[in-house]
C-alpha atoms as a PDB file:
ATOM      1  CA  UNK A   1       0.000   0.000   0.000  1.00  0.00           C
ATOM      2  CA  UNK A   2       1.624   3.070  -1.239  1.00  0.00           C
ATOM      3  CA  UNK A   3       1.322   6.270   0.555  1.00  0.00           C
ATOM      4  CA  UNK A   4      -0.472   8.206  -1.999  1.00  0.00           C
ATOM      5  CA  UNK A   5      -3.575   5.196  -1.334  1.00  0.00           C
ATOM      6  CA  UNK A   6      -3.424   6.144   2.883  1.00  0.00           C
ATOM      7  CA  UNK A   7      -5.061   9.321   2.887  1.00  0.00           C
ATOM      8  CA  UNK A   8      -8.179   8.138   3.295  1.00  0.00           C
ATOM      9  CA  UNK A   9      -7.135   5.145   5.857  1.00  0.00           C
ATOM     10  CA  UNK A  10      -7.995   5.043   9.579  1.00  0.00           C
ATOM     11  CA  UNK A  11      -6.514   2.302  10.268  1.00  0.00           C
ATOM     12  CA  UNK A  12      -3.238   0.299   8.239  1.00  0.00           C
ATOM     13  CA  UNK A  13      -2.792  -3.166   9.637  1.00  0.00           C
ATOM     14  CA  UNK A  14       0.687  -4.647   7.448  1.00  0.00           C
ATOM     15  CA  UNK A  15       1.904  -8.200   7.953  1.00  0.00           C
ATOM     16  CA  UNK A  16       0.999  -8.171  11.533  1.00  0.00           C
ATOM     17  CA  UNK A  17       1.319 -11.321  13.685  1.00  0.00           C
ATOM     18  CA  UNK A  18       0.360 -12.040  17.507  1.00  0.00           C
ATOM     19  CA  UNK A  19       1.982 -15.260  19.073  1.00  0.00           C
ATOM     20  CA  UNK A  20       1.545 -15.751  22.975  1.00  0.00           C
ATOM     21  CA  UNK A  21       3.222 -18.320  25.390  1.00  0.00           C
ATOM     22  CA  UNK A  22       1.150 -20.720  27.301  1.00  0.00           C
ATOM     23  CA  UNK A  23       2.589 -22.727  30.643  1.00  0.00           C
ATOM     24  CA  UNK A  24       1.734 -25.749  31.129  1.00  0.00           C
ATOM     25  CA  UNK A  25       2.406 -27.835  34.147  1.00  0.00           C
ATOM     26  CA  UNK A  26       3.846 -31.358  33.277  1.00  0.00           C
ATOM     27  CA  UNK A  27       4.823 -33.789  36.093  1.00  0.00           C
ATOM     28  CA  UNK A  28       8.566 -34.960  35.770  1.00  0.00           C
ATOM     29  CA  UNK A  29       8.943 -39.031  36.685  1.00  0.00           C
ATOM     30  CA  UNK A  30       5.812 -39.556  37.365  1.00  0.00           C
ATOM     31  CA  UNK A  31       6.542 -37.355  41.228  1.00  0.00           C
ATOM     32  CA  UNK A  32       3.688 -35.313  42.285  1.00  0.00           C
ATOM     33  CA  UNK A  33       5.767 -32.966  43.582  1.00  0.00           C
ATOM     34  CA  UNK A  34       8.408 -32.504  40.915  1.00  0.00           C
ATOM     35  CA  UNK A  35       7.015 -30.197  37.699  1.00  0.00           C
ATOM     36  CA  UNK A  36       8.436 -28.361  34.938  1.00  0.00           C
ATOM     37  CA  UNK A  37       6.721 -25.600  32.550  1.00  0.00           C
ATOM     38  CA  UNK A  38       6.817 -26.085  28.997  1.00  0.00           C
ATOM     39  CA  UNK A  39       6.245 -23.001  26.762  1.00  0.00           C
ATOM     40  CA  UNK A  40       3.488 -23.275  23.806  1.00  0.00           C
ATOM     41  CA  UNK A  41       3.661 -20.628  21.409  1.00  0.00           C
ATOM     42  CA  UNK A  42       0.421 -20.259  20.554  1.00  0.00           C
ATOM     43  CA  UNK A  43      -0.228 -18.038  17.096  1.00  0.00           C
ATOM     44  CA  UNK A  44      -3.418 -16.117  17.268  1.00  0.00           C
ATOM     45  CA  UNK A  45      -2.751 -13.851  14.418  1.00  0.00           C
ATOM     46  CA  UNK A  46      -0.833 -14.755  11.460  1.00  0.00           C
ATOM     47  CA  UNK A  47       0.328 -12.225   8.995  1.00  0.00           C
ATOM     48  CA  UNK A  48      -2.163 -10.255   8.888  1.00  0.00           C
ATOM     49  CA  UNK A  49      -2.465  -7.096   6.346  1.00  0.00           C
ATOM     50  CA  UNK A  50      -5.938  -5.144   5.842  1.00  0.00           C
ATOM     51  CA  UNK A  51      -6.949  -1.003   5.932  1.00  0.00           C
ATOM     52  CA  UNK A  52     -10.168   0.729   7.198  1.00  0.00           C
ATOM     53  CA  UNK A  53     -11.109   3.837   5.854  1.00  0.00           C
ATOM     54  CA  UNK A  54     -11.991   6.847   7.536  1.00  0.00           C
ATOM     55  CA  UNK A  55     -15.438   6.495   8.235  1.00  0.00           C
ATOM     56  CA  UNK A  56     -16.274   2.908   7.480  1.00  0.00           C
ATOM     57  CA  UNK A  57     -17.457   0.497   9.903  1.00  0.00           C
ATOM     58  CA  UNK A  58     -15.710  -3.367   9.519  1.00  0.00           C
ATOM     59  CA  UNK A  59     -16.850  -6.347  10.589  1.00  0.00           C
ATOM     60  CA  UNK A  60     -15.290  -9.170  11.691  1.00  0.00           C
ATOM     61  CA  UNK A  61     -16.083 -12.685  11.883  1.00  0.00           C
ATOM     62  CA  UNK A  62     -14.412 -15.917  12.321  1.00  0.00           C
ATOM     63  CA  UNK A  63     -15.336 -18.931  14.572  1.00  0.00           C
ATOM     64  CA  UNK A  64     -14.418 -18.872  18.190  1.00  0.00           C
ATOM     65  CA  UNK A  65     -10.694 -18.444  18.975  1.00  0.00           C
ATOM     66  CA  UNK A  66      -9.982 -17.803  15.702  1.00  0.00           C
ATOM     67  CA  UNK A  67      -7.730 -14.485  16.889  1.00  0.00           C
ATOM     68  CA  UNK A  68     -10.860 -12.018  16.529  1.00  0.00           C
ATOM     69  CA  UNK A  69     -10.394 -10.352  20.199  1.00  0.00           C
ATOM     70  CA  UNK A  70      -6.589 -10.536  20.338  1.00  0.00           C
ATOM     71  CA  UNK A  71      -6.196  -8.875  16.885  1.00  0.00           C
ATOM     72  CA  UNK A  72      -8.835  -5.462  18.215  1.00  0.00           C
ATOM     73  CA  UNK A  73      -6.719  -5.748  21.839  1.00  0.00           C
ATOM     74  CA  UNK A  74      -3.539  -5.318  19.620  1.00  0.00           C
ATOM     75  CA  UNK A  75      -5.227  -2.506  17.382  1.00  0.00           C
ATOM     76  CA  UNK A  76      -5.850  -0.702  20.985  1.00  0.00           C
ATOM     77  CA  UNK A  77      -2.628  -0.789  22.496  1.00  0.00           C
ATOM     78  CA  UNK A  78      -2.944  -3.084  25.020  1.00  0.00           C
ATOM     79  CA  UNK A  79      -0.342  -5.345  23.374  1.00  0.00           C
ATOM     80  CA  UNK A  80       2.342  -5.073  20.754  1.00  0.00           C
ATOM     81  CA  UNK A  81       2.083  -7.384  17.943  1.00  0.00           C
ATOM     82  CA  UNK A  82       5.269  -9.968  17.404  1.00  0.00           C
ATOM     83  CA  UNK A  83       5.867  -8.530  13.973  1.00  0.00           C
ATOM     84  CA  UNK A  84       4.256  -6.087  11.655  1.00  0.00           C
ATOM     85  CA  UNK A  85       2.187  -2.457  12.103  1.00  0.00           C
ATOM     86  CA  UNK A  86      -0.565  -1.415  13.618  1.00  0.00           C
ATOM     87  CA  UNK A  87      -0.813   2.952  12.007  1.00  0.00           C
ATOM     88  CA  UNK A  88      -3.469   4.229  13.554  1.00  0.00           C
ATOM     89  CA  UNK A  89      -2.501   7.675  11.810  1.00  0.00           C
ATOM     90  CA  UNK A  90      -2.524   9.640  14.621  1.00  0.00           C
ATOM     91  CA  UNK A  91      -6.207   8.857  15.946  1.00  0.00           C
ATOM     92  CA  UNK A  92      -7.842   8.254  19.343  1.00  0.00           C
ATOM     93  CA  UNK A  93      -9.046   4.602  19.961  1.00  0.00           C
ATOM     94  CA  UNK A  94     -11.629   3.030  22.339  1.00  0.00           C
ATOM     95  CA  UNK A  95     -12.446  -0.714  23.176  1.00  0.00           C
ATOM     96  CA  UNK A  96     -15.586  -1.975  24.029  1.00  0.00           C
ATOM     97  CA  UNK A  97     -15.123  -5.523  25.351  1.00  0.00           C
ATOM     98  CA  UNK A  98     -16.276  -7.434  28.474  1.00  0.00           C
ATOM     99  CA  UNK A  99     -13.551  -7.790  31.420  1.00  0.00           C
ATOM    100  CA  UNK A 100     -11.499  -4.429  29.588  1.00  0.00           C
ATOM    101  CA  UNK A 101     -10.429  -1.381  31.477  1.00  0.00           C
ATOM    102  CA  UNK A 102     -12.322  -1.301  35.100  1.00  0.00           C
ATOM    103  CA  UNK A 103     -10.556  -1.802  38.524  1.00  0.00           C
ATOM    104  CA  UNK A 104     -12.955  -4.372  40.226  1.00  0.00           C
ATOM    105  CA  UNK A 105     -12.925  -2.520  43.712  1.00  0.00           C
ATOM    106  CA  UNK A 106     -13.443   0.779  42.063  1.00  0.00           C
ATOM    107  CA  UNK A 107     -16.975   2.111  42.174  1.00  0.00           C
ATOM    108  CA  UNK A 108     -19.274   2.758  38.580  1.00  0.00           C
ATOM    109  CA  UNK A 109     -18.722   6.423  38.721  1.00  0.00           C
ATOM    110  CA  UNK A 110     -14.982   5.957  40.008  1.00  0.00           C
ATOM    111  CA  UNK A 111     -14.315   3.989  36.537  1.00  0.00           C
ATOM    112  CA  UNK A 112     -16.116   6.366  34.874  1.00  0.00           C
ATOM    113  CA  UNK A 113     -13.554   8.637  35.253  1.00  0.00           C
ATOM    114  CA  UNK A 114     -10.426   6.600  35.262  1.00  0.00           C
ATOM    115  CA  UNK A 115     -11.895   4.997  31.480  1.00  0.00           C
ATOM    116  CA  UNK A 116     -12.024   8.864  30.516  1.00  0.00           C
ATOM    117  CA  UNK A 117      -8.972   9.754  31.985  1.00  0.00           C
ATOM    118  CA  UNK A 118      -7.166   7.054  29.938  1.00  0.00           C
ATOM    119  CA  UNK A 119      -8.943   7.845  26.684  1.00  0.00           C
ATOM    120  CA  UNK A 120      -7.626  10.833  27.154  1.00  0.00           C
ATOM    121  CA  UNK A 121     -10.077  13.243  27.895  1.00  0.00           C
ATOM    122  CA  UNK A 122     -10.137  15.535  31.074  1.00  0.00           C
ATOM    123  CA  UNK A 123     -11.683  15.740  33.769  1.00  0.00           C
ATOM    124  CA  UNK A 124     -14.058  18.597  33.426  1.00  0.00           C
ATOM    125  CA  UNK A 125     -15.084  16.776  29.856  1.00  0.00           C
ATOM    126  CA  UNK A 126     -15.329  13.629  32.068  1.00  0.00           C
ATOM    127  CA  UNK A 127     -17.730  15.364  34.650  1.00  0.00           C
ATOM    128  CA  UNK A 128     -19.632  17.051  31.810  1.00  0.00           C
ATOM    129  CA  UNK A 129     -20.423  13.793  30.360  1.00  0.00           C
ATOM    130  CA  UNK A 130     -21.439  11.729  33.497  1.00  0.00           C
ATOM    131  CA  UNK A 131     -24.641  11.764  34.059  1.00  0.00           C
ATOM    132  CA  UNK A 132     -25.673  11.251  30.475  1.00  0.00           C
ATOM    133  CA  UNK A 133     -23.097   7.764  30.765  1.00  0.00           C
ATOM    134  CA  UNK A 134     -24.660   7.131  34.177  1.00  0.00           C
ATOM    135  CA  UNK A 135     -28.612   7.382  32.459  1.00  0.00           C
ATOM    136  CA  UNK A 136     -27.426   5.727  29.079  1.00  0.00           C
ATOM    137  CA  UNK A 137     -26.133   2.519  31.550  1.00  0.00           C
ATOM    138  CA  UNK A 138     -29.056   1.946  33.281  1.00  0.00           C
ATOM    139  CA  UNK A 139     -27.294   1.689  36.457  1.00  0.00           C
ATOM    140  CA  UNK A 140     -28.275   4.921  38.726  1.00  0.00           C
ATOM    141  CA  UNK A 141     -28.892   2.528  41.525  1.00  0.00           C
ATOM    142  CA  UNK A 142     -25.677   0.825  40.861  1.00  0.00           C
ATOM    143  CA  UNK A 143     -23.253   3.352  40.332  1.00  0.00           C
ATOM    144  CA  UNK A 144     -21.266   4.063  43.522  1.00  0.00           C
ATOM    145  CA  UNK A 145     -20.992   0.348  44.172  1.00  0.00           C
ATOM    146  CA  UNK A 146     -17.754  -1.518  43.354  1.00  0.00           C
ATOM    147  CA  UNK A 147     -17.803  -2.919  39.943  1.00  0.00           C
ATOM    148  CA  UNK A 148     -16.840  -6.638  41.162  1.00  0.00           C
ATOM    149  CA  UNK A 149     -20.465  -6.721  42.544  1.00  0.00           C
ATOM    150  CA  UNK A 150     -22.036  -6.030  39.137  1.00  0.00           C
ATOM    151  CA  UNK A 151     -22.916  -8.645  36.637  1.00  0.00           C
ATOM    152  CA  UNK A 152     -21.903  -9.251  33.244  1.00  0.00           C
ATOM    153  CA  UNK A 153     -24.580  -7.616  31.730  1.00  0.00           C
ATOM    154  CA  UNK A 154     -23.726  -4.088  33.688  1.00  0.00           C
ATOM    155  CA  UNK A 155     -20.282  -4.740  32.833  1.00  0.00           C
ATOM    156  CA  UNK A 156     -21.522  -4.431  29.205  1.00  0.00           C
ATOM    157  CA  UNK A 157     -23.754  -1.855  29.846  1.00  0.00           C
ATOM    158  CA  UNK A 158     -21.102   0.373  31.595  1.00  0.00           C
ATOM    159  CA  UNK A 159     -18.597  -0.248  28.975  1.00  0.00           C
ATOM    160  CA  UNK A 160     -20.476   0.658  26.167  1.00  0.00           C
ATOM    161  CA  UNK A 161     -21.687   3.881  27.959  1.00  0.00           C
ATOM    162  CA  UNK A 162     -18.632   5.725  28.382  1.00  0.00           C
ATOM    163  CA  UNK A 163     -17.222   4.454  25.057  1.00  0.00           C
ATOM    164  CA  UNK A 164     -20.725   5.831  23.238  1.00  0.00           C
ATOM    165  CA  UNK A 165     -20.966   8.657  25.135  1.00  0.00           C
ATOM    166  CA  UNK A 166     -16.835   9.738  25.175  1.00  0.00           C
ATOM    167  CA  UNK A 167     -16.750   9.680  21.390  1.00  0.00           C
ATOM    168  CA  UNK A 168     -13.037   8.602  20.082  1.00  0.00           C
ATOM    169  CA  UNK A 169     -12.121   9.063  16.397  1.00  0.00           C
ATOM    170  CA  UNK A 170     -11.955   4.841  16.332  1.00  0.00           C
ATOM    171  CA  UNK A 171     -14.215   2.767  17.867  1.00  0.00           C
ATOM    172  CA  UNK A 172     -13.630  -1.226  18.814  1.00  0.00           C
ATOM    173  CA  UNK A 173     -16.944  -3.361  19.798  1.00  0.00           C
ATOM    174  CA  UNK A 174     -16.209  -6.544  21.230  1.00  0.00           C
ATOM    175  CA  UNK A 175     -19.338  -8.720  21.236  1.00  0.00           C
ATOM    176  CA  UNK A 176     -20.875  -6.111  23.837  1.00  0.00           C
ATOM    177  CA  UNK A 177     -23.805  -5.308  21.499  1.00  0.00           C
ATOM    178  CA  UNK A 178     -24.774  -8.870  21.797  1.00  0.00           C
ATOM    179  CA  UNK A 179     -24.948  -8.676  26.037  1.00  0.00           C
ATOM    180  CA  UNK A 180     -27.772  -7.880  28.458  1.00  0.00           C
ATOM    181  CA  UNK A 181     -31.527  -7.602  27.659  1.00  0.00           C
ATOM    182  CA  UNK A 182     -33.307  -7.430  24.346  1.00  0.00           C
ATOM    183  CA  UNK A 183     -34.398  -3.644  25.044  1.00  0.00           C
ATOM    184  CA  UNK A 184     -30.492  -2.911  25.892  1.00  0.00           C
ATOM    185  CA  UNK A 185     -29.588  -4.491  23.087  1.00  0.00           C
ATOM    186  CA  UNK A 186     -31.681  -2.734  20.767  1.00  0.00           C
ATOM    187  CA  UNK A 187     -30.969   0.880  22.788  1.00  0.00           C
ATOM    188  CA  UNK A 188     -27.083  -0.064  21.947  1.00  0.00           C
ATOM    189  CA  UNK A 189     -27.472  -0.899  18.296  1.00  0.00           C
ATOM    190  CA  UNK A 190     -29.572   2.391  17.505  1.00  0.00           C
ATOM    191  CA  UNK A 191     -26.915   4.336  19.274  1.00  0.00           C
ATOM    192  CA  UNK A 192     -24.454   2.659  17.489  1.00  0.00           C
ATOM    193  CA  UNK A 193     -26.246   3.602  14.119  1.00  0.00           C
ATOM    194  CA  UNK A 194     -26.385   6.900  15.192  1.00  0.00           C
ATOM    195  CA  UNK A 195     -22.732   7.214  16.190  1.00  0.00           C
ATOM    196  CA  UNK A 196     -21.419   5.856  12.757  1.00  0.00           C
ATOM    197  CA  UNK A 197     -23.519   8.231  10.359  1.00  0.00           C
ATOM    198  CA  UNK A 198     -20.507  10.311  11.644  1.00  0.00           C
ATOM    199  CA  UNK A 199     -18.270  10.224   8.657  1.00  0.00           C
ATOM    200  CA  UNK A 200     -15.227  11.365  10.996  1.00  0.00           C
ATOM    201  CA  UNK A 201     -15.943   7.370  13.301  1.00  0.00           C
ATOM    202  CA  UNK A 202     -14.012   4.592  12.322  1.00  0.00           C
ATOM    203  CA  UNK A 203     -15.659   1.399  13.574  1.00  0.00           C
ATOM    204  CA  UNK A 204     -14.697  -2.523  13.838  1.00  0.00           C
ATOM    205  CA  UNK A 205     -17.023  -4.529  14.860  1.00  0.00           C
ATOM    206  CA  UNK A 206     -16.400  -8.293  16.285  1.00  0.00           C
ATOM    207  CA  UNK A 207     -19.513 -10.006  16.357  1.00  0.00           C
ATOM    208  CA  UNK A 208     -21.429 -13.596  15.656  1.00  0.00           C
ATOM    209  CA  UNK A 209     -24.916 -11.791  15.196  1.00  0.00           C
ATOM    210  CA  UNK A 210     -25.102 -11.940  11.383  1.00  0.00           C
ATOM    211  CA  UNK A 211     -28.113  -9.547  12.081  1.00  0.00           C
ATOM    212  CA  UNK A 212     -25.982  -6.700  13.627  1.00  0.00           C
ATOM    213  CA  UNK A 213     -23.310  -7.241  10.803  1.00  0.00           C
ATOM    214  CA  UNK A 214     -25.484  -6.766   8.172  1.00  0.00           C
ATOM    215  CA  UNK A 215     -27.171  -3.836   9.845  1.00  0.00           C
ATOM    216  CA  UNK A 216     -23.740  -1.599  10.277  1.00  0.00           C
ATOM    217  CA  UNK A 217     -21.160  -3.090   8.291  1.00  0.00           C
ATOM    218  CA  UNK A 218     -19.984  -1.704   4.971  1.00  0.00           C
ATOM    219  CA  UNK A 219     -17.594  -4.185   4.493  1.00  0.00           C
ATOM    220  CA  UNK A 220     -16.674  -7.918   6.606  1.00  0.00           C
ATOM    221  CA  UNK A 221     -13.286  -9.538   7.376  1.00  0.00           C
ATOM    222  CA  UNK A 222     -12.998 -13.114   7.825  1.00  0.00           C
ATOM    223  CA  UNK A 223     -10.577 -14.592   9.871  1.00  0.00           C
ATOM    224  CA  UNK A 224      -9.618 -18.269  10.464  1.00  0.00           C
ATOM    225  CA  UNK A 225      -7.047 -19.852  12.251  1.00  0.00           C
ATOM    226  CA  UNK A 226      -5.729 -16.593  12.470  1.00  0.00           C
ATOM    227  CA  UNK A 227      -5.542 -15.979   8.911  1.00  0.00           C
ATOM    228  CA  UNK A 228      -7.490 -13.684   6.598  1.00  0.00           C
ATOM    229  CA  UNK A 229      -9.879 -15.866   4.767  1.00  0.00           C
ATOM    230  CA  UNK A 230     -12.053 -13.164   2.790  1.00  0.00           C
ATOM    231  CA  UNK A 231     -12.625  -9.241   3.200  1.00  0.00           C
ATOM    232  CA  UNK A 232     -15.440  -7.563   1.278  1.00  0.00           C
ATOM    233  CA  UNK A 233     -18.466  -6.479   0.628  1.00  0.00           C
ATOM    234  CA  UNK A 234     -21.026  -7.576   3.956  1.00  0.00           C
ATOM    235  CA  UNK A 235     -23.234  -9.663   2.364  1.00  0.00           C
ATOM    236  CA  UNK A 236     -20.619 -12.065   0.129  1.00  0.00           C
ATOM    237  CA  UNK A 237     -18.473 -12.399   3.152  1.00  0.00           C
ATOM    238  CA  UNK A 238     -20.857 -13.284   5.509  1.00  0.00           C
ATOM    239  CA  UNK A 239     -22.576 -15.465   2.806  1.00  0.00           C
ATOM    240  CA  UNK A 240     -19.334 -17.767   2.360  1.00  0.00           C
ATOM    241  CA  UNK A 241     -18.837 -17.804   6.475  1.00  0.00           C
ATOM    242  CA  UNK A 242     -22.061 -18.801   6.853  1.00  0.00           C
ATOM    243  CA  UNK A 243     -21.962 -21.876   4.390  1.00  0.00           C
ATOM    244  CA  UNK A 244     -18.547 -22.866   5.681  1.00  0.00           C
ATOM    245  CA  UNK A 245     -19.818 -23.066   9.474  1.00  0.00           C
ATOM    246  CA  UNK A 246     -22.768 -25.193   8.229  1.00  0.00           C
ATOM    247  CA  UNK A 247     -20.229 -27.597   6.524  1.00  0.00           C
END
């Protein structure tokens, strides 16, 4: 990809691969007391190269542990990959994904602000901004309690609040679209709608409801075994998933 084709990018992902070490405890003569580690290298991304443009929202697919979540984790900074670039071109990022970014003993309204704080905004435009995330989560009641008391479904809920609500040029959804009740759910996906008309958000999208891929994806990325399979249009992408799972 030549410069003179990047103007228009978000997001330049080039040859990019993710490789993590698992321990595993093996006994050693058969002693229940004597054990040695061995190291797995386990590749969850594997050479990787793909652009989003400014603007466009991208789906991803790709059965489960297929390197969907460790590839948008990577894209936000919480890891380096092994090899390749990540150019985010100078733009703010957010992830939305279960089990990301709150201290457990922290309160709601405590992680409010520490979430902010590390997107980068300050805290005035934090405090500004509260009490619409507090009413957009649902969890008024909720909010000055320590997160590790709150279920998975106000995990989501919180999450996707601050994210919607403290707009970043780039937005990463991790499956929270798909959590909590059927009115949440709905509440999320028409905010999310409304959030992407915005020409100036970038979106990717991890998801396994075909319904909410079709509904704000302009274009799908398959991945499997790590590996790019197909990127494209929505519909042919998803098409070609779909009759592969079904195999």
């Amino acid at each position: 990809m030549g410069e003179e084709n990047r103007s228009g990018h978000a997001i330049d992902i080039e040859n990019v691969s993710i490789h993590y070490k698992i321990l595993n405890n093996t006994s050693v003569r058969g002693s229940f007391w004597e054990k040695k580690q061995r190291n797995i290298v386990q590749e969850a991304v594997k050479n990787l190269s793909f652009y989003v443009n400014k603007g466009e929202v991208l789906g991803i697919v790709g059965r489960n542990g297929s390197g969907k979540s460790t590839l948008l984790r990577s894209v936000a900074g919480i890891f380096s990959p092994n090899q390749g670039v990540i150019d985010l071109h100078g733009h703010t990022v957010s992830l939305m994904a279960l089990g990301i970014g709150f201290m457990d003993k922290l309160s709601g309204r405590e992680n409010i602000v520490l979430s902010g704080m590390l997107l980068g905004f300050s805290d005035a435009e934090i405090q500004e901004k509260m009490q619409e995330i507090i009413a957009f989560s649902e969890l008024e009641n909720f909010i000055d309690r320590p997160v590790y008391t709150y279920s998975s479904g106000m995990h989501s809920k919180l999450a996707f609040a601050i994210t919607a609500m403290l707009e970043t040029d780039i937005m990463l959804v991790d499956e929270v679209l798909s959590v909590g009740d059927s009115r949440f759910q709905k509440k999320s996906f028409d905010k999310m709608r409304g959030l992407i008309t915005d020409v100036n958000t970038t979106v990717i999208i991890v998801s396994h409801s075909m319904e909410t891929l079709r509904g704000l994806c302009d274009r799908v990325l398959w991945i499997h075994d790590g590996e790019m399979r197909e990127i494209g249009e929505t519909e042919p992408v998803l098409q070609h998933y779909m009759e592969f799972m079904n195999k």
